[in-house]
N, C-alpha and C. Protein backbone atom coordinates (compact mmCIF):
# COMPACT_ATOMS: atom_id res chain seq x y z
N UNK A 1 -58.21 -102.37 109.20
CA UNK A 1 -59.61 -102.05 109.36
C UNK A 1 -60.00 -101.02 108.30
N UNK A 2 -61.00 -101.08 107.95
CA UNK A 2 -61.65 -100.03 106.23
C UNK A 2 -62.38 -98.66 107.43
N UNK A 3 -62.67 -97.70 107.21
CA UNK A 3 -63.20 -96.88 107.26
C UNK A 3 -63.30 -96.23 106.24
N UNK A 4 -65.00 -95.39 106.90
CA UNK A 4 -65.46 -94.41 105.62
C UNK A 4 -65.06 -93.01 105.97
N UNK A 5 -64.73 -92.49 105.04
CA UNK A 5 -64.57 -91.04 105.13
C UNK A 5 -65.88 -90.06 104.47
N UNK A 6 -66.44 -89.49 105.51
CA UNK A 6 -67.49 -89.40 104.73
C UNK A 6 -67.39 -87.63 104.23
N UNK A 7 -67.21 -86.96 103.35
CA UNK A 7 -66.70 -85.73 102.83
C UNK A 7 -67.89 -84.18 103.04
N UNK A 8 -67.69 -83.97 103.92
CA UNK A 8 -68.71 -82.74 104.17
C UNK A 8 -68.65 -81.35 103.74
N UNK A 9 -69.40 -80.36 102.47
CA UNK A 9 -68.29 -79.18 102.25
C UNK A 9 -69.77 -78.35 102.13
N UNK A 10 -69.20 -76.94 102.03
CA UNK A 10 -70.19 -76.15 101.49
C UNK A 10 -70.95 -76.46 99.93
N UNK A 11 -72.21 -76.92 100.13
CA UNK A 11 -72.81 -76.96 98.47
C UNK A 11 -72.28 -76.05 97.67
N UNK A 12 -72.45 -74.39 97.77
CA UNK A 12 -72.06 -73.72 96.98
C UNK A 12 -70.46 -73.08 96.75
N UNK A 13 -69.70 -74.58 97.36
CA UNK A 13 -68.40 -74.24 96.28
C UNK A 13 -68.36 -74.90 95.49
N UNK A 14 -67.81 -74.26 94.31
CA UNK A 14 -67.76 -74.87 92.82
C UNK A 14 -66.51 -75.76 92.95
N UNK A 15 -66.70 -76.60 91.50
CA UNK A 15 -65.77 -78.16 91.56
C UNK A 15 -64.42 -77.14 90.99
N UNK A 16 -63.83 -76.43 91.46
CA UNK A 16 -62.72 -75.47 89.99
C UNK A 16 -62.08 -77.33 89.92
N UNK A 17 -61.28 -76.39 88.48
CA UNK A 17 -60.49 -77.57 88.25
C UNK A 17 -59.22 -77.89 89.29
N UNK A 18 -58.69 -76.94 89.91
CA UNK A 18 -57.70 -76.55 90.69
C UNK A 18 -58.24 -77.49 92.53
N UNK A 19 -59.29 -77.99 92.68
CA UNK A 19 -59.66 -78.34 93.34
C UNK A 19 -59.86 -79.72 93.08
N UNK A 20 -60.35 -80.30 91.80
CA UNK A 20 -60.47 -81.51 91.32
C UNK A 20 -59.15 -82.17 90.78
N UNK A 21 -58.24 -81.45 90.78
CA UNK A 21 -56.81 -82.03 90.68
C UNK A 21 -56.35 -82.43 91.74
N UNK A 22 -56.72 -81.37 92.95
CA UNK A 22 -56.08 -81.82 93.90
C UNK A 22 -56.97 -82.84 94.95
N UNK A 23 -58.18 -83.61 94.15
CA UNK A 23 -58.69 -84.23 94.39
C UNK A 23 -58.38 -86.17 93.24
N UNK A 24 -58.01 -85.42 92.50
CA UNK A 24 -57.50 -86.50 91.81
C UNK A 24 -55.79 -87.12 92.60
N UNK A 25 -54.98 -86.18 92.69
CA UNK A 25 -53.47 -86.05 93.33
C UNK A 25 -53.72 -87.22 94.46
N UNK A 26 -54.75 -87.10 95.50
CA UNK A 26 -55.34 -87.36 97.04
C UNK A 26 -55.92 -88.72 96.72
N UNK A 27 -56.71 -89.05 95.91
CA UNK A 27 -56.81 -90.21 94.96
C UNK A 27 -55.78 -91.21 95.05
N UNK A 28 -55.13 -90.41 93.69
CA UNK A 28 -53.84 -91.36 93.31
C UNK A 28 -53.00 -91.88 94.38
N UNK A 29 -52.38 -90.87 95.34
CA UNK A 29 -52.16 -91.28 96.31
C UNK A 29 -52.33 -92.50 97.65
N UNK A 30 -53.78 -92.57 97.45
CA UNK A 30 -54.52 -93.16 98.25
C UNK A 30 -54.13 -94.59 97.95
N UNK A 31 -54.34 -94.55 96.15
CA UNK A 31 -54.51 -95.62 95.24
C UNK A 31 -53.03 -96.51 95.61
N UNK A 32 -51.98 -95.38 95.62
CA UNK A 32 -50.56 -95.87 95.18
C UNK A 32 -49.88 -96.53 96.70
N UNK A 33 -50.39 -96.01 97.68
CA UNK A 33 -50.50 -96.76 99.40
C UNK A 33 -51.13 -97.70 99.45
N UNK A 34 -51.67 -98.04 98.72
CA UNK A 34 -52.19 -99.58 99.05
C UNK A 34 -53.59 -99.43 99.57
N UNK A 35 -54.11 -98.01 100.27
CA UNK A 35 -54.99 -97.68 101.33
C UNK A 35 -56.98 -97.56 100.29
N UNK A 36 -56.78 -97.39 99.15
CA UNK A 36 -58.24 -97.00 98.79
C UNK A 36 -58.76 -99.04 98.67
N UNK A 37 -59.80 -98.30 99.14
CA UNK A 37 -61.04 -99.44 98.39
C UNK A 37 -62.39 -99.25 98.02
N UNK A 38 -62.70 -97.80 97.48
CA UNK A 38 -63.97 -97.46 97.66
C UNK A 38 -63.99 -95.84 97.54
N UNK A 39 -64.95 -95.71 96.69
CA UNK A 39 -65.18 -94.02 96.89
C UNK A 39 -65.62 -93.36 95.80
N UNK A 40 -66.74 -92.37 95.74
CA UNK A 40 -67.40 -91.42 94.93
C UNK A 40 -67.80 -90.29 95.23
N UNK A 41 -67.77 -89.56 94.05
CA UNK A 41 -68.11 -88.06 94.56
C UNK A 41 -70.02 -88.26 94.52
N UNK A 42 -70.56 -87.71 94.89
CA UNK A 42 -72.12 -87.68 94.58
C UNK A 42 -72.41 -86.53 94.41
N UNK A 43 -73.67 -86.70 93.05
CA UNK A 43 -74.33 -85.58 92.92
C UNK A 43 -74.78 -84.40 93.96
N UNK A 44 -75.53 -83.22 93.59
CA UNK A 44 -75.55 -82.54 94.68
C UNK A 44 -76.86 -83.04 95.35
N UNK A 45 -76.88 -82.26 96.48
CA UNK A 45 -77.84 -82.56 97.26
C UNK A 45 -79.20 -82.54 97.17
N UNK A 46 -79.47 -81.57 95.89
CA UNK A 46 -80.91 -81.31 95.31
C UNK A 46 -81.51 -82.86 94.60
N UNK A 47 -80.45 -83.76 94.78
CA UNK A 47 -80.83 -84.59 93.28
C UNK A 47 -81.23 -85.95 94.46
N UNK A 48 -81.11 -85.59 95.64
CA UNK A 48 -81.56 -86.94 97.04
C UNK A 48 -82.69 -87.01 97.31
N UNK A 49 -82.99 -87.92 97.35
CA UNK A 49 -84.20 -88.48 97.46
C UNK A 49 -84.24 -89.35 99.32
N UNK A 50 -85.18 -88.70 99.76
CA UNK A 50 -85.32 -89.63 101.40
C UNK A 50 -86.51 -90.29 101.46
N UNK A 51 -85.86 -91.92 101.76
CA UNK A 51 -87.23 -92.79 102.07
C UNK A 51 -87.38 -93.17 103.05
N UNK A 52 -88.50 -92.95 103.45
CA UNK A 52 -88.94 -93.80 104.74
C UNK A 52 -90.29 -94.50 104.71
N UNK A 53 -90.69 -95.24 105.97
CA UNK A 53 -91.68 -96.44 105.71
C UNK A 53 -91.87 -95.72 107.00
N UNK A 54 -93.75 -95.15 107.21
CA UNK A 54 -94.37 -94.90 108.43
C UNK A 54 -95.59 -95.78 108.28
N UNK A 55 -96.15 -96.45 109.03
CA UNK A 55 -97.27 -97.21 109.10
C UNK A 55 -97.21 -97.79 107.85
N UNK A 56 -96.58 -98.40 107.44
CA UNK A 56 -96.52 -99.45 105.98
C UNK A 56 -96.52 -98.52 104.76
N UNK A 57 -96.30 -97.28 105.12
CA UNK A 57 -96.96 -96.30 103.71
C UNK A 57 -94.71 -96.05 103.46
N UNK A 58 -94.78 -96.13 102.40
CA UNK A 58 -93.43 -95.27 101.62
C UNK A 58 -93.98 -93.88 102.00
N UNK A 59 -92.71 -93.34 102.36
CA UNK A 59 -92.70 -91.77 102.19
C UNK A 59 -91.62 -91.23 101.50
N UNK A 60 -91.58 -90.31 100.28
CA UNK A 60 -89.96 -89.84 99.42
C UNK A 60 -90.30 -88.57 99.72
N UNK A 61 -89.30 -87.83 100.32
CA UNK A 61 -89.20 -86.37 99.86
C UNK A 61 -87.94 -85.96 99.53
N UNK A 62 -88.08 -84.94 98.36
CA UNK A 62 -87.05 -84.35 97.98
C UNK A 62 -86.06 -83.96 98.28
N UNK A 63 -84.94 -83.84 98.03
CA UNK A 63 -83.80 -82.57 98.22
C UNK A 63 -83.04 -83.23 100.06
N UNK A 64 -81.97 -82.71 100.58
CA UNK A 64 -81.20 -82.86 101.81
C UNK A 64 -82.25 -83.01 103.11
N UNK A 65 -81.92 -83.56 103.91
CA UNK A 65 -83.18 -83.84 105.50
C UNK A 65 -82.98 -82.56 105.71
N UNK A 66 -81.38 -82.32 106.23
CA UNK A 66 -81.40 -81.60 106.96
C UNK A 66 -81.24 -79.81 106.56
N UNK A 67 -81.43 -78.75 107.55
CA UNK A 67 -80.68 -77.31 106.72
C UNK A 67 -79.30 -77.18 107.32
N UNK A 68 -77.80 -77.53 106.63
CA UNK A 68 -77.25 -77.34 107.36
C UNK A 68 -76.37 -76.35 106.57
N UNK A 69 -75.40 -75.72 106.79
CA UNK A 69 -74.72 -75.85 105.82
C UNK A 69 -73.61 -76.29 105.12
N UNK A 70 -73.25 -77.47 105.79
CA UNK A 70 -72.39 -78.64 105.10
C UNK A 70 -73.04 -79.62 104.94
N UNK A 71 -73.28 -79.84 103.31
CA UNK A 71 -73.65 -81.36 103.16
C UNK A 71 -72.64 -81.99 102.76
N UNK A 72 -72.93 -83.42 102.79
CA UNK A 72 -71.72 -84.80 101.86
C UNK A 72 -72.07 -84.47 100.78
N UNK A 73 -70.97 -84.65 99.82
CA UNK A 73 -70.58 -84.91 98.45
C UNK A 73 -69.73 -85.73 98.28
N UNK A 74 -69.61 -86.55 98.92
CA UNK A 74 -68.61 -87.70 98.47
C UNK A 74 -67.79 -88.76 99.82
N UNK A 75 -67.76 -89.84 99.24
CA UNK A 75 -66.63 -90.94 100.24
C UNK A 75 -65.42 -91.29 99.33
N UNK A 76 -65.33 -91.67 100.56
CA UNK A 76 -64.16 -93.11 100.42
C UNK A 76 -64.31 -94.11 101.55
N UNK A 77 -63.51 -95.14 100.84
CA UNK A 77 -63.47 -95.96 101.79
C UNK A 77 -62.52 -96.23 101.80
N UNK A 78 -61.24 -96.68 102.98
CA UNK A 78 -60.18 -96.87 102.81
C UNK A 78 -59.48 -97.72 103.90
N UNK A 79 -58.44 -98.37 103.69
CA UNK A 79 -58.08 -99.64 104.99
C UNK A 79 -57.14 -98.79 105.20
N UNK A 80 -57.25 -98.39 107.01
CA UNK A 80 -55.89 -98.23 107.39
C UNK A 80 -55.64 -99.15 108.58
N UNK A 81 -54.54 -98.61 109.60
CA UNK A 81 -53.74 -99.71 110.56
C UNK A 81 -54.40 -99.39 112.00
N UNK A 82 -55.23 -98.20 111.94
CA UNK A 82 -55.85 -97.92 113.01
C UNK A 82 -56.28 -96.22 112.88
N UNK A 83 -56.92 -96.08 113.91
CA UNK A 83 -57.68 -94.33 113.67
C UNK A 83 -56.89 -93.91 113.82
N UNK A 84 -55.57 -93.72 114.14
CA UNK A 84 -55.09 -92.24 114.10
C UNK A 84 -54.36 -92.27 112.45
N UNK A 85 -53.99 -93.41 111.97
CA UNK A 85 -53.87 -93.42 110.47
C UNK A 85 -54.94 -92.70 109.45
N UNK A 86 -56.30 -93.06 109.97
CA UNK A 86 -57.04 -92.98 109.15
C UNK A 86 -57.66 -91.45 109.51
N UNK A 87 -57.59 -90.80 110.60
CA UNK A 87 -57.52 -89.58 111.09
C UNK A 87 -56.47 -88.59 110.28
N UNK A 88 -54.98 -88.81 109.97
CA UNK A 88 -53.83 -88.69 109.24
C UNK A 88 -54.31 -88.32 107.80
N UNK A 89 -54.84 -89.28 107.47
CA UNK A 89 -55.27 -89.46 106.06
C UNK A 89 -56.40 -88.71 105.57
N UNK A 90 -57.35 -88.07 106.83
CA UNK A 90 -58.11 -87.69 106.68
C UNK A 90 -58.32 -86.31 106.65
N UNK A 91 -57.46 -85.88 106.87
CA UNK A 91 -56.60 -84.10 107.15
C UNK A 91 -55.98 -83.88 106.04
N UNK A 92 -55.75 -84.92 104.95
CA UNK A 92 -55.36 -84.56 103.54
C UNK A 92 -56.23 -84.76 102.95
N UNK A 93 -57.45 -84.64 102.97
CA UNK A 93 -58.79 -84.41 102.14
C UNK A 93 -58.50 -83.13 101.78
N UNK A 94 -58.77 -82.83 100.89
CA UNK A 94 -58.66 -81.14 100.20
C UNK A 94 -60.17 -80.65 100.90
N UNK A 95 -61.05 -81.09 101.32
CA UNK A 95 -62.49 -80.11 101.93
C UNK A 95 -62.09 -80.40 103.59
N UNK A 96 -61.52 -80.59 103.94
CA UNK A 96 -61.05 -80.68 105.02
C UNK A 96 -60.27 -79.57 105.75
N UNK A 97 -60.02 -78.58 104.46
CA UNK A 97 -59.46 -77.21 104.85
C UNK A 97 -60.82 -76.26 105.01
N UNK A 98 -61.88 -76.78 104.38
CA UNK A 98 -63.39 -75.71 104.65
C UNK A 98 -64.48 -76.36 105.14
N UNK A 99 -64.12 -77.61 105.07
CA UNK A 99 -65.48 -78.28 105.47
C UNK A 99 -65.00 -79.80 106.83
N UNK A 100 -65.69 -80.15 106.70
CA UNK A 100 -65.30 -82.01 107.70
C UNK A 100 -65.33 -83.19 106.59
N UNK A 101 -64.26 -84.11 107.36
CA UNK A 101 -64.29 -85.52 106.91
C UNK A 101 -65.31 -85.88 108.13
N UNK A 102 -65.94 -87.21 108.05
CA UNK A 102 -66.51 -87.65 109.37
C UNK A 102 -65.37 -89.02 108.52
N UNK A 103 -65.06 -89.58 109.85
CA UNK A 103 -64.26 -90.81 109.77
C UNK A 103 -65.02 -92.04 110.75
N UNK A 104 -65.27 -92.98 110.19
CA UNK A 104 -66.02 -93.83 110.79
C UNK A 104 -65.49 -95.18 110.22
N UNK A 105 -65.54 -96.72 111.59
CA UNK A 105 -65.27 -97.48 110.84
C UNK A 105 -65.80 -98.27 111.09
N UNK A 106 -65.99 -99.57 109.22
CA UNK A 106 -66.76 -99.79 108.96
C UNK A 106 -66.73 -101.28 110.10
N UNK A 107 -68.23 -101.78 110.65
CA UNK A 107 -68.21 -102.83 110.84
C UNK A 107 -68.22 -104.34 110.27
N UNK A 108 -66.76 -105.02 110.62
CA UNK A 108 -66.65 -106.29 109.79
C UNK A 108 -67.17 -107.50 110.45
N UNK A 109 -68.65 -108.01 109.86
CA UNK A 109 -69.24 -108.69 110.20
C UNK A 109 -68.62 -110.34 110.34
N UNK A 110 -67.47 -110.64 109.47
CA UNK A 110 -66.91 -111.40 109.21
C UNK A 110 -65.92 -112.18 110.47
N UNK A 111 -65.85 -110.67 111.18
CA UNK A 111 -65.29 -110.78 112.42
C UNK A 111 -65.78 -111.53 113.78
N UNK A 112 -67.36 -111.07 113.74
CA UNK A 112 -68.07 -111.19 114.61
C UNK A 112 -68.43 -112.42 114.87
């Protein structure tokens, strides 16, 4: 089954390189298990755009919905053998020591 990992951290920690290695390491890893299929870091949160449709009208506003102070910056997507695998896997996220994974999985329509 694929689940998303969806990567939740403080905006204002910086990318050090020491962090993006050990984001590359977590990667490779992922890559070399057989387990990735999917995943990007995203811009920050200033650069989102929210649409919605009220009475037929588009509405965009700028910047994060919410004030929180963890936003996403990034997924993956990844097949494991069941949630507590993908729970496992998800505790070796490097923002997972300051921030949340949300782990969710994906629905396979193919199934249905």
């Amino acid at each position: 089954m694929q689940y998303v990992f969806l990567i939740y951290g403080d905006p204002r920690q910086e990318d050090t390189p020491e962090l993006m290695a050990r984001y590359g390491q977590f990667t490779q890893d992922v890559i070399t298990g057989g387990a990735m299929r999917g995943g990007h870091q995203l811009q920050r949160a200033p650069t989102a755009r929210l649409v919605s449709v009220r009475n037929g009208r588009t509405l965009v506003t700028d910047g994060p919905y919410a004030e929180t102070k963890e936003q996403i910056g990034g997924l993956y997507i990844l097949e494991c053998d069941n949630v507590d695998e993908a729970v496992a896997l998800a505790a070796k996220v490097p923002t997972a020591e300051d921030g949340y994974i949300e782990v969710r999985p994906v629905v396979d329509h193919a199934q249905s």
